[in-house]
Protein backbone atom coordinates (compact mmCIF):
# COMPACT_ATOMS: atom_id res chain seq x y z
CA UNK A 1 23.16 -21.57 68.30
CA UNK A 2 22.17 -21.62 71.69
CA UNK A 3 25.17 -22.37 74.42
CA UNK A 4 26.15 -21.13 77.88
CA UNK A 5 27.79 -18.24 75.85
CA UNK A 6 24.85 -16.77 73.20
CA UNK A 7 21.33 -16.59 73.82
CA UNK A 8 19.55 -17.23 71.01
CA UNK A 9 17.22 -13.56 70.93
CA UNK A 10 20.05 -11.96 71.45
CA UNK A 11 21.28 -10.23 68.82
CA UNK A 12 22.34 -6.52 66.96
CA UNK A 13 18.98 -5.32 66.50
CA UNK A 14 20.37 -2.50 63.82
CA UNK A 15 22.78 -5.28 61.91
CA UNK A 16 19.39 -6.65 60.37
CA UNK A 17 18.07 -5.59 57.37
CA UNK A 18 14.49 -3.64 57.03
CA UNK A 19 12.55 -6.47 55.98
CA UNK A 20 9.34 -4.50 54.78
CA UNK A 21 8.92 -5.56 51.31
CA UNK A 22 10.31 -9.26 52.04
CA UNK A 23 7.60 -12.10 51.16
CA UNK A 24 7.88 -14.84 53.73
CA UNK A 25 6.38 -18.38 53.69
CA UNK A 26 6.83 -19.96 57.10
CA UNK A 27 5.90 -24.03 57.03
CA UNK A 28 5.36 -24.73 60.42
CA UNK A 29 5.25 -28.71 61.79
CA UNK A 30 2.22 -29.36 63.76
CA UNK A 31 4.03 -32.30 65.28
CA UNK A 32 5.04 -31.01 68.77
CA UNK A 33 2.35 -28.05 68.67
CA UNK A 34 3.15 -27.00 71.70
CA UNK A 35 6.59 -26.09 71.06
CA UNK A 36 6.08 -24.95 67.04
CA UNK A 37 3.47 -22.64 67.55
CA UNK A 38 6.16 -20.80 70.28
CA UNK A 39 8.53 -20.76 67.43
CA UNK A 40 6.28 -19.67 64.56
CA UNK A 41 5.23 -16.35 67.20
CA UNK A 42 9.11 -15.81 67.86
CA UNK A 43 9.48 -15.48 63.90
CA UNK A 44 6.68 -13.38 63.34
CA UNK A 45 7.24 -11.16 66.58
CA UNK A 46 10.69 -10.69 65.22
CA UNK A 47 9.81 -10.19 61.65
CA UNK A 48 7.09 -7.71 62.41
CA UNK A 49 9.59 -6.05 64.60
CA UNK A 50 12.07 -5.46 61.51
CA UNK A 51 9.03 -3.81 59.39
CA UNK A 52 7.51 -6.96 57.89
CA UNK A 53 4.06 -6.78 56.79
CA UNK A 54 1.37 -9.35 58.31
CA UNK A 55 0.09 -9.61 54.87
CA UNK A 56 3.72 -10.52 53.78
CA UNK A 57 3.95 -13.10 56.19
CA UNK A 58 2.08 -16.67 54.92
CA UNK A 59 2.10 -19.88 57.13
CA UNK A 60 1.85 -23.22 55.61
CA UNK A 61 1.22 -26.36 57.88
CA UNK A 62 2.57 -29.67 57.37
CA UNK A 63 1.79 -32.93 59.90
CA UNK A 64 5.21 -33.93 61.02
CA UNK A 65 8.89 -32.46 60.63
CA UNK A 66 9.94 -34.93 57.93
CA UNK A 67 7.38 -33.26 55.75
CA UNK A 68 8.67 -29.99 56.11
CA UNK A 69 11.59 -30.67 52.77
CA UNK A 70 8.49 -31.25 50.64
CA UNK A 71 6.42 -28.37 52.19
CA UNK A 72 9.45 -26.19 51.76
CA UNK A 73 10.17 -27.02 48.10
CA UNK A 74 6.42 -26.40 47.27
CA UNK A 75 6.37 -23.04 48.86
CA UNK A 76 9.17 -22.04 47.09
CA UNK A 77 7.41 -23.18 44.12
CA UNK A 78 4.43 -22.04 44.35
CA UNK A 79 4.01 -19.50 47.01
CA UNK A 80 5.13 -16.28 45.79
CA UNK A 81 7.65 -15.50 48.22
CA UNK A 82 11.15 -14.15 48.68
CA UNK A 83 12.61 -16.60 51.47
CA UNK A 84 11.06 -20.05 53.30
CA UNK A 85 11.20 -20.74 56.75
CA UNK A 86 10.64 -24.33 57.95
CA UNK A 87 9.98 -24.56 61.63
CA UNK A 88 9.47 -27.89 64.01
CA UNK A 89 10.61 -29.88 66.79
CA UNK A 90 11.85 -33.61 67.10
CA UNK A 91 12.24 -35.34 70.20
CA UNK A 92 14.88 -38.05 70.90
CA UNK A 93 12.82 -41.04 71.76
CA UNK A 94 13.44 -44.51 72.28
CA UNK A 95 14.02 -45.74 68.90
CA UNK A 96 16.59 -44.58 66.31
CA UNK A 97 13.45 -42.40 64.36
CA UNK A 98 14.45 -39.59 65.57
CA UNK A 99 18.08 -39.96 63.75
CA UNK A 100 16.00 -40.90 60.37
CA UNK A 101 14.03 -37.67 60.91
CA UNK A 102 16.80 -35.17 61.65
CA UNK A 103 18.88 -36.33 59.10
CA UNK A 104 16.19 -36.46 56.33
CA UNK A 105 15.13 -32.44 57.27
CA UNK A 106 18.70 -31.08 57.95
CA UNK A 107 19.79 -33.16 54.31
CA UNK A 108 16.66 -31.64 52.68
CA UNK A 109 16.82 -27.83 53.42
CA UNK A 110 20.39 -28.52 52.64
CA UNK A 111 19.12 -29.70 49.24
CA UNK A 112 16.65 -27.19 48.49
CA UNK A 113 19.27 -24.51 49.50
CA UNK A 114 20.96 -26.02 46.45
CA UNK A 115 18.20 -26.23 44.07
CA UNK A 116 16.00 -23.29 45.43
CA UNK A 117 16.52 -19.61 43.44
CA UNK A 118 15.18 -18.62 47.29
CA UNK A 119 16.97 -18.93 50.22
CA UNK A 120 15.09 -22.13 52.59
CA UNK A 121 16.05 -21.27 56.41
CA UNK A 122 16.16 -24.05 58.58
CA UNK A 123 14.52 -23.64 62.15
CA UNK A 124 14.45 -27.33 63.67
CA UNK A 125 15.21 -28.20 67.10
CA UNK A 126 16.52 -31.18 67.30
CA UNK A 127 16.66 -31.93 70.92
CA UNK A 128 17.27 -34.92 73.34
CA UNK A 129 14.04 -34.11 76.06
CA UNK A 130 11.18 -31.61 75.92
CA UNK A 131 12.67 -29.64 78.48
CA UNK A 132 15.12 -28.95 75.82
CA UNK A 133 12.72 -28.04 73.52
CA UNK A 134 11.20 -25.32 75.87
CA UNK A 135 14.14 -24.23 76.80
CA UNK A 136 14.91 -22.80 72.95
CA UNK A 137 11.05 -22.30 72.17
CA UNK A 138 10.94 -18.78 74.29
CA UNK A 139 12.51 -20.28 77.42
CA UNK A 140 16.20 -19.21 78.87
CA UNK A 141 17.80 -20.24 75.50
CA UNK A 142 15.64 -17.53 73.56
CA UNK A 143 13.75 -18.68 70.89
CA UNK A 144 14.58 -20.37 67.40
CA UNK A 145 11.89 -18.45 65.74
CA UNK A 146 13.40 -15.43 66.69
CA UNK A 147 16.86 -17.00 64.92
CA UNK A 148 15.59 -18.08 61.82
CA UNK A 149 13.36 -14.83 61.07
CA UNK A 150 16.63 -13.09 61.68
CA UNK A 151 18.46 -15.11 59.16
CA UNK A 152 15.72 -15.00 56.38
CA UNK A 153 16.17 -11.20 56.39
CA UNK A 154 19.98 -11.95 56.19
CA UNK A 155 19.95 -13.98 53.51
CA UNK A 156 17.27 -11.91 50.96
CA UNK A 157 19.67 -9.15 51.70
CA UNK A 158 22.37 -11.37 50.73
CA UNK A 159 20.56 -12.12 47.65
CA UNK A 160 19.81 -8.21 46.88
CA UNK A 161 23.65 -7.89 47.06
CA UNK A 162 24.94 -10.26 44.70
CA UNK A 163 21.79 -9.20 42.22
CA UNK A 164 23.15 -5.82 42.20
């Protein structure tokens, strides 16, 4: 999480895991392109930079963030990989969508965590103003992507653990 206290690219570089035989399907919102595209390159930066192969790393686009639950479970489904990353931005606007939207994504990944033999890593900013959104998309917070490739490589270690 990003605060006055923890950046959000900085991290233990040698507490993550070599990620070189990891599968990962990345489902990217193109709603807020701007800011998603920033945070799918932090993720992929990051997960090359832990030894993931570009051929092990598949991107899957979806129109908005609500769709990224369904995009998600389908991946998981039917993409042949070892962890999912969702990644997108909502805005606060003017009317209580944004609430719906937040909600529906942060209750869905939490779902599919539940459901899912794979873990589903959830890399949404959720933030009042597009400043905000900057700010956490390779800006002075650091950048999600970087966050949520970091925890994907976690949590298939994780996984490798318990299945020993």
């Amino acid at each position: 999480m990003a605060t006055a206290f923890q950046h959000l690219s900085t991290y233990d570089f040698d507490s993550v895991p070599d990620a070189s035989k990891i599968r990962f399907g990345i489902v990217v919102s193109e709603w807020n392109n701007a800011i998603t595209e920033k945070l799918f390159e932090g993720a992929c930066d990051t997960l090359e930079r832990h030894g993931a192969l570009t051929e092990n790393i598949h991107i899957y686009r979806v129109p908005g963030s609500f769709e990224l639950t369904f995009g998600a479970q389908q991946v998981a489904k039917y993409g042949d990989v070892d962890v999912v990353i969702v990644l997108g931005c909502v805005v606060r606007g003017d009317t209580p969508h944004f609430d719906y939207v937040c909600k529906g994504v942060t209750e869905g990944v939490t779902q599919l965590n539940c459901m899912q033999d794979i873990p589903v890593i959830f890399g949404l900013l959720t933030t009042d103003n597009m400043r905000q959104a900057e700010e956490r998309a390779g800006g002075r917070f650091g950048n999600k992507g970087d966050e949520a490739a970091i925890t994907a490589i976690k949590m298939f270690d994780f996984i490798c653990k318990l299945k020993k």
